[in-house]
PDB file of N, CA and C in Angstrom:
ATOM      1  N   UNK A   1      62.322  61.318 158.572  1.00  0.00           N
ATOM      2  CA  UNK A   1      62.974  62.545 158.984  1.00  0.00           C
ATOM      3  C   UNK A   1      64.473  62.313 159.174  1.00  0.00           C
ATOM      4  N   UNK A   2      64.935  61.501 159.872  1.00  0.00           N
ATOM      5  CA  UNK A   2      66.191  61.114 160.258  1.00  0.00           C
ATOM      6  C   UNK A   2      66.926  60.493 158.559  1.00  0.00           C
ATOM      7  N   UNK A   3      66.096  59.929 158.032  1.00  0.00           N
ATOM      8  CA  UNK A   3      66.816  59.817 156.573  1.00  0.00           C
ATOM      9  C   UNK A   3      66.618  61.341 155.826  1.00  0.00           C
ATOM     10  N   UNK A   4      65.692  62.110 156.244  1.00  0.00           N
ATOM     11  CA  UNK A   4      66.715  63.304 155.179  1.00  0.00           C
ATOM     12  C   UNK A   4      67.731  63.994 155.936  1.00  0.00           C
ATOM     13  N   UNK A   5      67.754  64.168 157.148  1.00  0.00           N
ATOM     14  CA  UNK A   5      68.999  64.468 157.749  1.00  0.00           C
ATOM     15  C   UNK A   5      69.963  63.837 157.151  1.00  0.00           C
ATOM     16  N   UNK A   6      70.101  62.386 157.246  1.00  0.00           N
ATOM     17  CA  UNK A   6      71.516  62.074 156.686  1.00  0.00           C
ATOM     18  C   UNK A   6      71.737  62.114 155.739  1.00  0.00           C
ATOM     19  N   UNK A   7      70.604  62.656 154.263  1.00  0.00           N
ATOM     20  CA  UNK A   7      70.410  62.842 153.137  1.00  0.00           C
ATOM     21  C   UNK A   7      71.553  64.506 152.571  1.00  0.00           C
ATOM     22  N   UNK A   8      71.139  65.265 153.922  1.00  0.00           N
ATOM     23  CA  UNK A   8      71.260  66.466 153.549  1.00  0.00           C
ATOM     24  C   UNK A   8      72.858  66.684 154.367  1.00  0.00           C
ATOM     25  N   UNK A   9      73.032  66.320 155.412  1.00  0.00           N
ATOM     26  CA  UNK A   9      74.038  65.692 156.044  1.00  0.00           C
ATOM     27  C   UNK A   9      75.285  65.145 154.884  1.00  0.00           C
ATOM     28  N   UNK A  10      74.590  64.371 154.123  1.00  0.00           N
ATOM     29  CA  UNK A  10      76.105  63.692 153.003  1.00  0.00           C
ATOM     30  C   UNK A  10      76.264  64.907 151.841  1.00  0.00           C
ATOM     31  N   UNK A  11      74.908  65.424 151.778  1.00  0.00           N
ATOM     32  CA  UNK A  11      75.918  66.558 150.466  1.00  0.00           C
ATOM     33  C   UNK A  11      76.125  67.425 150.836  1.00  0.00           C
ATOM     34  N   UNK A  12      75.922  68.074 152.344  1.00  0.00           N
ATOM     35  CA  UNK A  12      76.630  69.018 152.793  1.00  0.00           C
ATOM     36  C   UNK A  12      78.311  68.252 152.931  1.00  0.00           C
ATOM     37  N   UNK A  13      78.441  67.797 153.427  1.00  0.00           N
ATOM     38  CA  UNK A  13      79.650  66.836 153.235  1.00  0.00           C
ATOM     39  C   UNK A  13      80.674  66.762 151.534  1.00  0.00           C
ATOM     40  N   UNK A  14      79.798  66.244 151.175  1.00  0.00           N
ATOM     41  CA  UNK A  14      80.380  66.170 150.118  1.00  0.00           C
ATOM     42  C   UNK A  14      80.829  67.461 148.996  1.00  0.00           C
ATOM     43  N   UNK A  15      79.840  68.664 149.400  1.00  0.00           N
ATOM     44  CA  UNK A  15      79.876  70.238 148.734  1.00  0.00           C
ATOM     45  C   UNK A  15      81.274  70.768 149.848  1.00  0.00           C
ATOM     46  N   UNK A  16      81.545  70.124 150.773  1.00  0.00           N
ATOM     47  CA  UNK A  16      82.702  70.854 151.879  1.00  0.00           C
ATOM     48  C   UNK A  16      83.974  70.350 151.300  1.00  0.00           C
ATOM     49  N   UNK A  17      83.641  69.182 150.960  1.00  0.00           N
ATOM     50  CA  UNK A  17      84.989  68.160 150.196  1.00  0.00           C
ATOM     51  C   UNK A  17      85.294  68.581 149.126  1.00  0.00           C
ATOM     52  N   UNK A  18      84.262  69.064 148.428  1.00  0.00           N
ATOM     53  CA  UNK A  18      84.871  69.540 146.859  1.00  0.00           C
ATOM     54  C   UNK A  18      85.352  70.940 146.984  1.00  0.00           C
ATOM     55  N   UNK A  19      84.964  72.094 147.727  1.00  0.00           N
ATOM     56  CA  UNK A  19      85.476  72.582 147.908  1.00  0.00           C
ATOM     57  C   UNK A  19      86.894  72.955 148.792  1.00  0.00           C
ATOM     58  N   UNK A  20      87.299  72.083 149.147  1.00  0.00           N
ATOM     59  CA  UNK A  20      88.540  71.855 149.995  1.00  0.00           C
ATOM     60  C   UNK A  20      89.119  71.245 149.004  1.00  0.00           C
ATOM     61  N   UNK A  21      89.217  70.571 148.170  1.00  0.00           N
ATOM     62  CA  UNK A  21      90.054  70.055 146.982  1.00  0.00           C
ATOM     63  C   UNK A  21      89.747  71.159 145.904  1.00  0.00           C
ATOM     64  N   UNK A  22      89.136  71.577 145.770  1.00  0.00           N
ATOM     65  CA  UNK A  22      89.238  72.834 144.514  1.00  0.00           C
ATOM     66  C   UNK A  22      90.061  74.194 145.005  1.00  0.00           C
ATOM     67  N   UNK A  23      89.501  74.215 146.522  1.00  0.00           N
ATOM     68  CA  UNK A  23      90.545  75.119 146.791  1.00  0.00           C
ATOM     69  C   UNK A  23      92.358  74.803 146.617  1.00  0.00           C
ATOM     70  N   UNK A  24      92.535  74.013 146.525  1.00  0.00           N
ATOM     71  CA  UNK A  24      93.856  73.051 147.268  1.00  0.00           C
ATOM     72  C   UNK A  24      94.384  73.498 145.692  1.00  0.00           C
ATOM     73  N   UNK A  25      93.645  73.572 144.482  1.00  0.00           N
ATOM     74  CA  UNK A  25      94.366  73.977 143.052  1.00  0.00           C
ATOM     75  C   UNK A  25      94.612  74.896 142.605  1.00  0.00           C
ATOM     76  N   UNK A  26      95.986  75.150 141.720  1.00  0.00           N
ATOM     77  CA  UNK A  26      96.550  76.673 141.346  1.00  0.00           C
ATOM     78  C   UNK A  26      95.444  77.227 140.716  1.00  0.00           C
ATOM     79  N   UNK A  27      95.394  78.671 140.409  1.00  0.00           N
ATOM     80  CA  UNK A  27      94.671  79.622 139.479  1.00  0.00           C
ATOM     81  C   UNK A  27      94.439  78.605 137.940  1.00  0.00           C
ATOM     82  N   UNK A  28      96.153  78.495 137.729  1.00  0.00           N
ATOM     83  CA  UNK A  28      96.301  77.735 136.714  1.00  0.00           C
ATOM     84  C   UNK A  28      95.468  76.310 136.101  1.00  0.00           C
ATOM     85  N   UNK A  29      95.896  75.504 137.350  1.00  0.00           N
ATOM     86  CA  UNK A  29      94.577  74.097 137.568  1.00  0.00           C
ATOM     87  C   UNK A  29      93.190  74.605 137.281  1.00  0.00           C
ATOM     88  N   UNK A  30      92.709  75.577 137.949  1.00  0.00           N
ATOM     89  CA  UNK A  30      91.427  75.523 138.094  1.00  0.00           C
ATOM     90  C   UNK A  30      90.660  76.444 136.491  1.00  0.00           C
ATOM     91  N   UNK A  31      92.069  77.442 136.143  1.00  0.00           N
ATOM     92  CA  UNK A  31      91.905  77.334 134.719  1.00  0.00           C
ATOM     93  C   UNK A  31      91.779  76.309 133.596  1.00  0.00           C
ATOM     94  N   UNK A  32      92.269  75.262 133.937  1.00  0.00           N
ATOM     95  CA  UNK A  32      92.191  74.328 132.519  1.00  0.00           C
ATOM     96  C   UNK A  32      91.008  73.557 132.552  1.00  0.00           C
ATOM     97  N   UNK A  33      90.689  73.694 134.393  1.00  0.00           N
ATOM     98  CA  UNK A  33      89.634  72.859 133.623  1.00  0.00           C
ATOM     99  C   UNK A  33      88.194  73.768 133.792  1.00  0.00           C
ATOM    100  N   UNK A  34      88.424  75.254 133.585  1.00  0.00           N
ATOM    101  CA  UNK A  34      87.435  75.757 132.819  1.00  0.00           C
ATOM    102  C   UNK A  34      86.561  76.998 134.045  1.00  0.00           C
ATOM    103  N   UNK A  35      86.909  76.666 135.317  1.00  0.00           N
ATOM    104  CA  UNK A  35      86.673  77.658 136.283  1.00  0.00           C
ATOM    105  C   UNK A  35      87.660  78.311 136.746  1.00  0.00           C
ATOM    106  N   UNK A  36      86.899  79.262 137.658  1.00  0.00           N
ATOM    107  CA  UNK A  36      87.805  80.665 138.152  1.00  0.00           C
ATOM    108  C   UNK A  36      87.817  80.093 139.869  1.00  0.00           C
ATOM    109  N   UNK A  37      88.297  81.113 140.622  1.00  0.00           N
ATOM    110  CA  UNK A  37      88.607  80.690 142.325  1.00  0.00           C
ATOM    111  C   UNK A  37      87.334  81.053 142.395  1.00  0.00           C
ATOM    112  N   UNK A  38      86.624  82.108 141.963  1.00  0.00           N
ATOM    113  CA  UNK A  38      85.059  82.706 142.804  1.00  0.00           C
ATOM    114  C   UNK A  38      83.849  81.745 142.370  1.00  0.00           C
ATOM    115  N   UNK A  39      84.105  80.505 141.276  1.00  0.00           N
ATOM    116  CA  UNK A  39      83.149  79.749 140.248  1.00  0.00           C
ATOM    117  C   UNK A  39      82.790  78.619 141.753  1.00  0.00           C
ATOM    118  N   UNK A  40      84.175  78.185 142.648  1.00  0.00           N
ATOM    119  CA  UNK A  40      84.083  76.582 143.277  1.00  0.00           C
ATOM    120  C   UNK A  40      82.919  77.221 144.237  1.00  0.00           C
ATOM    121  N   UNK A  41      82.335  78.089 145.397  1.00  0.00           N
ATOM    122  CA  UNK A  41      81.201  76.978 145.735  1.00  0.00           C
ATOM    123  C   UNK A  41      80.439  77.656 144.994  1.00  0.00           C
ATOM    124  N   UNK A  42      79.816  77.575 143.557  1.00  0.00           N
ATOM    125  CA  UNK A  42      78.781  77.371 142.646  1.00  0.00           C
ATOM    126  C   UNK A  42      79.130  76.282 141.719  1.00  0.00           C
ATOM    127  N   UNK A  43      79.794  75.693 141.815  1.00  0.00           N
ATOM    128  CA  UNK A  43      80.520  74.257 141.609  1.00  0.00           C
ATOM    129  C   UNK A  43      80.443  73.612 142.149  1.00  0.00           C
ATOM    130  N   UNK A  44      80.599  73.380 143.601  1.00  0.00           N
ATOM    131  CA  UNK A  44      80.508  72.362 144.578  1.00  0.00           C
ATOM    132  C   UNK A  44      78.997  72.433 144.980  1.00  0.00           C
ATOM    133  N   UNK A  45      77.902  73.283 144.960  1.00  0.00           N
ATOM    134  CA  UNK A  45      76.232  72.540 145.033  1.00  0.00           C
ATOM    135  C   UNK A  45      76.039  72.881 144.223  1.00  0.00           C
ATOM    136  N   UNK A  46      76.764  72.605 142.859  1.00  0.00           N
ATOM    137  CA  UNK A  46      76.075  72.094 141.693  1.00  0.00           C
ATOM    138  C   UNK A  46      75.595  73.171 140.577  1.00  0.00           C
ATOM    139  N   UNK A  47      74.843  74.365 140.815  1.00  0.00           N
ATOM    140  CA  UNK A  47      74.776  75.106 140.360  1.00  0.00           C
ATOM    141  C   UNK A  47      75.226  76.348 139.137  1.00  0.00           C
ATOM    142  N   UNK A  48      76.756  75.188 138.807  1.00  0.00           N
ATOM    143  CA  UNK A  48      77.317  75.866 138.095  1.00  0.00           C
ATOM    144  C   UNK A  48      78.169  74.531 137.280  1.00  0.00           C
ATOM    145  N   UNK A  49      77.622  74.230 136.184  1.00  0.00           N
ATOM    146  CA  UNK A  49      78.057  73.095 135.353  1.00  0.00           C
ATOM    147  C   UNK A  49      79.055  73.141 134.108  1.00  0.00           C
ATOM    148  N   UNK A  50      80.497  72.671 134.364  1.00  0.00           N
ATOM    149  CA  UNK A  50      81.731  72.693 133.894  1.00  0.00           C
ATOM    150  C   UNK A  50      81.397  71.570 132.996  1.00  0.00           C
ATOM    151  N   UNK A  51      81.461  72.118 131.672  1.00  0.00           N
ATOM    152  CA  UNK A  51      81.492  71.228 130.616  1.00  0.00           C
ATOM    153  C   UNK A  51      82.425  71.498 129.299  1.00  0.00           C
ATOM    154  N   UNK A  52      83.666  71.081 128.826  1.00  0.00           N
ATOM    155  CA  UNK A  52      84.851  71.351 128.502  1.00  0.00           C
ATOM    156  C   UNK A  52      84.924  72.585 128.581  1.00  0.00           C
ATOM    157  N   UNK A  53      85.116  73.299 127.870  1.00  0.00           N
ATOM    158  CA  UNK A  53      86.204  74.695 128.103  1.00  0.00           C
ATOM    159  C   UNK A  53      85.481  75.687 129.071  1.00  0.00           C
ATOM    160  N   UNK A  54      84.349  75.837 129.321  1.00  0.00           N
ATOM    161  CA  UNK A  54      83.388  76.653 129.776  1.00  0.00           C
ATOM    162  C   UNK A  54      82.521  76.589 130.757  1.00  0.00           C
ATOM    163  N   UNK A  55      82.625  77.159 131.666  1.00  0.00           N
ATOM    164  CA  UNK A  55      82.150  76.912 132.740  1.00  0.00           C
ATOM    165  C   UNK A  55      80.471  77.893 132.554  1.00  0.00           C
ATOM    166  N   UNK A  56      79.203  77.444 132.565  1.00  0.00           N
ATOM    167  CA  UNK A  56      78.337  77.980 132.476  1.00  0.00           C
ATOM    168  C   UNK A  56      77.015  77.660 133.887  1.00  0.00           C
ATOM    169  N   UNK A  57      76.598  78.321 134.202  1.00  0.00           N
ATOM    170  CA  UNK A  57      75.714  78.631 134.992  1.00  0.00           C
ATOM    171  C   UNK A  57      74.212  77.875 134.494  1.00  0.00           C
ATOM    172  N   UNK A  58      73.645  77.053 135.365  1.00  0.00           N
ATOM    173  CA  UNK A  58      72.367  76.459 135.001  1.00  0.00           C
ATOM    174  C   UNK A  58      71.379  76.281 136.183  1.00  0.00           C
ATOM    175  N   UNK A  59      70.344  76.346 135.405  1.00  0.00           N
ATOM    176  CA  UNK A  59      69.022  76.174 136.429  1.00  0.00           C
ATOM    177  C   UNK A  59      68.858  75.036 137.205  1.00  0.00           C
ATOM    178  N   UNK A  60      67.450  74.924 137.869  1.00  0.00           N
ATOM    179  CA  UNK A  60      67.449  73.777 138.673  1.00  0.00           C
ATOM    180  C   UNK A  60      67.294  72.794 137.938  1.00  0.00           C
ATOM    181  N   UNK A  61      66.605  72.630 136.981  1.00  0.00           N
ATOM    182  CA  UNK A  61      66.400  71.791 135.657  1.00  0.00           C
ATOM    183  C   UNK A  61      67.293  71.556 134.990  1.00  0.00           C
ATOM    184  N   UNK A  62      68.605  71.750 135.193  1.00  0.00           N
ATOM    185  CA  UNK A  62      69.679  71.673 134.304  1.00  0.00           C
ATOM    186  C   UNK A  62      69.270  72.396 133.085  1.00  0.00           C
ATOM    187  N   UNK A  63      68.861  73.727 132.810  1.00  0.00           N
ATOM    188  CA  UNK A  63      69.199  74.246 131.670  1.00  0.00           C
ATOM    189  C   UNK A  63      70.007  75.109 131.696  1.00  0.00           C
ATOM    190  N   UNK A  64      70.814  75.331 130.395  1.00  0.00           N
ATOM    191  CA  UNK A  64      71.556  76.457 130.011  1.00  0.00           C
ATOM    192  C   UNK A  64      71.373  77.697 130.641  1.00  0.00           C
ATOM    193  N   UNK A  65      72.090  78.458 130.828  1.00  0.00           N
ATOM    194  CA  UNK A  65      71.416  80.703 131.229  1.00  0.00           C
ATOM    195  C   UNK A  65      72.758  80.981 130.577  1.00  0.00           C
ATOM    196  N   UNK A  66      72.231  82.435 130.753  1.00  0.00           N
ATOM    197  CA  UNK A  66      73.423  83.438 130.185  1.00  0.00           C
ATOM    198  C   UNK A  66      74.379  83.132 128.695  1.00  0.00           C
ATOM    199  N   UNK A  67      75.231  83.313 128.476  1.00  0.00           N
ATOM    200  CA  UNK A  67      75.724  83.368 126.938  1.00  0.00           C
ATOM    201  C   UNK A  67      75.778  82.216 126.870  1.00  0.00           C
ATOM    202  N   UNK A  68      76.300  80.962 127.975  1.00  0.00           N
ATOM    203  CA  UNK A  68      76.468  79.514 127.081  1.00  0.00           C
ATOM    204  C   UNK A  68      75.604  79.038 126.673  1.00  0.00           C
ATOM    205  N   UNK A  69      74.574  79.699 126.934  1.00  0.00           N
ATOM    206  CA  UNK A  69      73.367  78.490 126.420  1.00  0.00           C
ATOM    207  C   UNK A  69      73.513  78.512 124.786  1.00  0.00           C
ATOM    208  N   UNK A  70      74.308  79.426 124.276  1.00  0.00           N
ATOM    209  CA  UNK A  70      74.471  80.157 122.767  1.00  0.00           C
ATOM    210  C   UNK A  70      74.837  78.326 121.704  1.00  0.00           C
ATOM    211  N   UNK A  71      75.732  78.037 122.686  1.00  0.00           N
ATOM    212  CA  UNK A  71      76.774  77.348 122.073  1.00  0.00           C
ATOM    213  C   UNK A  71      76.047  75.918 121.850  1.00  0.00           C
ATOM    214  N   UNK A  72      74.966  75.769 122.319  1.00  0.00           N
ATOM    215  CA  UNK A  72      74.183  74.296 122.536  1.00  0.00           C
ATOM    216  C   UNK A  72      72.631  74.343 122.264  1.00  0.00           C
ATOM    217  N   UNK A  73      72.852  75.625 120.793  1.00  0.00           N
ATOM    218  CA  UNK A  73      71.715  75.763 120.304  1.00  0.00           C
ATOM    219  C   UNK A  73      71.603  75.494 118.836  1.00  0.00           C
ATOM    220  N   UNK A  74      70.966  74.778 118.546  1.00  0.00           N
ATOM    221  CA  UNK A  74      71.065  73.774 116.907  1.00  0.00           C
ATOM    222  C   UNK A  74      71.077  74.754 116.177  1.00  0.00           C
ATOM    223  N   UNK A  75      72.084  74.614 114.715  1.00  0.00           N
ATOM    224  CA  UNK A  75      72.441  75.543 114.329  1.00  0.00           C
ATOM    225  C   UNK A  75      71.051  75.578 113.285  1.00  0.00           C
ATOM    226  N   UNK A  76      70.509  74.839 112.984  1.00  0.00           N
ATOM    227  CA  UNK A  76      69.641  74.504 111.768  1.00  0.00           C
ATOM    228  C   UNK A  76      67.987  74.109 112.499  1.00  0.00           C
ATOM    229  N   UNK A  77      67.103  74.153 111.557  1.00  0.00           N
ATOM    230  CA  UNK A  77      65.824  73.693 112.429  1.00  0.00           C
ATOM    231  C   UNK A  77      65.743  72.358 112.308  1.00  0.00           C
ATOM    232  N   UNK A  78      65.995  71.672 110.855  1.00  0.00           N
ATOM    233  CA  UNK A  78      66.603  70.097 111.107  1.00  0.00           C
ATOM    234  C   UNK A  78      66.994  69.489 112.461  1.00  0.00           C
ATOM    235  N   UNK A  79      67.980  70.303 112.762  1.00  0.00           N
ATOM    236  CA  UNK A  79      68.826  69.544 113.705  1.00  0.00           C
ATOM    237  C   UNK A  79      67.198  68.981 115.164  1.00  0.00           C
TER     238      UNK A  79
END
């Protein structure tokens, strides 16, 4: 019990930290690297996975939702 406290304890921690440094960046910053100001806390627990230009929304499973999943779908049945 006391280890998931400090379990849940460090990524609350650590989701407070990222958002205090994401806040801390211009519109501009937080444009390049692919989010908006309303994206960081769905960024900071994770829920929202920045992968180059595009910031897309994913499940608990790490899958794709909404339009990005478009972009990371084999173009061919080969593939």
């Amino acid at each position: 019990m006391i280890k998931s406290i400090k379990t849940r304890l460090a990524a609350w921690n650590q989701q407070r930290e990222t958002i205090r440094e994401l806040s801390m960046l211009t519109n501009r910053e937080l444009a390049d690297l692919g989010i908006g100001r309303g994206d960081i806390p769905f960024v900071a627990d994770g829920s929202l996975l920045v992968s180059g230009d595009v910031a897309a929304p994913v499940t608990a499973d790490d899958a794709l939702i909404g339009p990005a999943w478009a972009a990371h779908v084999p173009t061919s049945l080969a593939a």
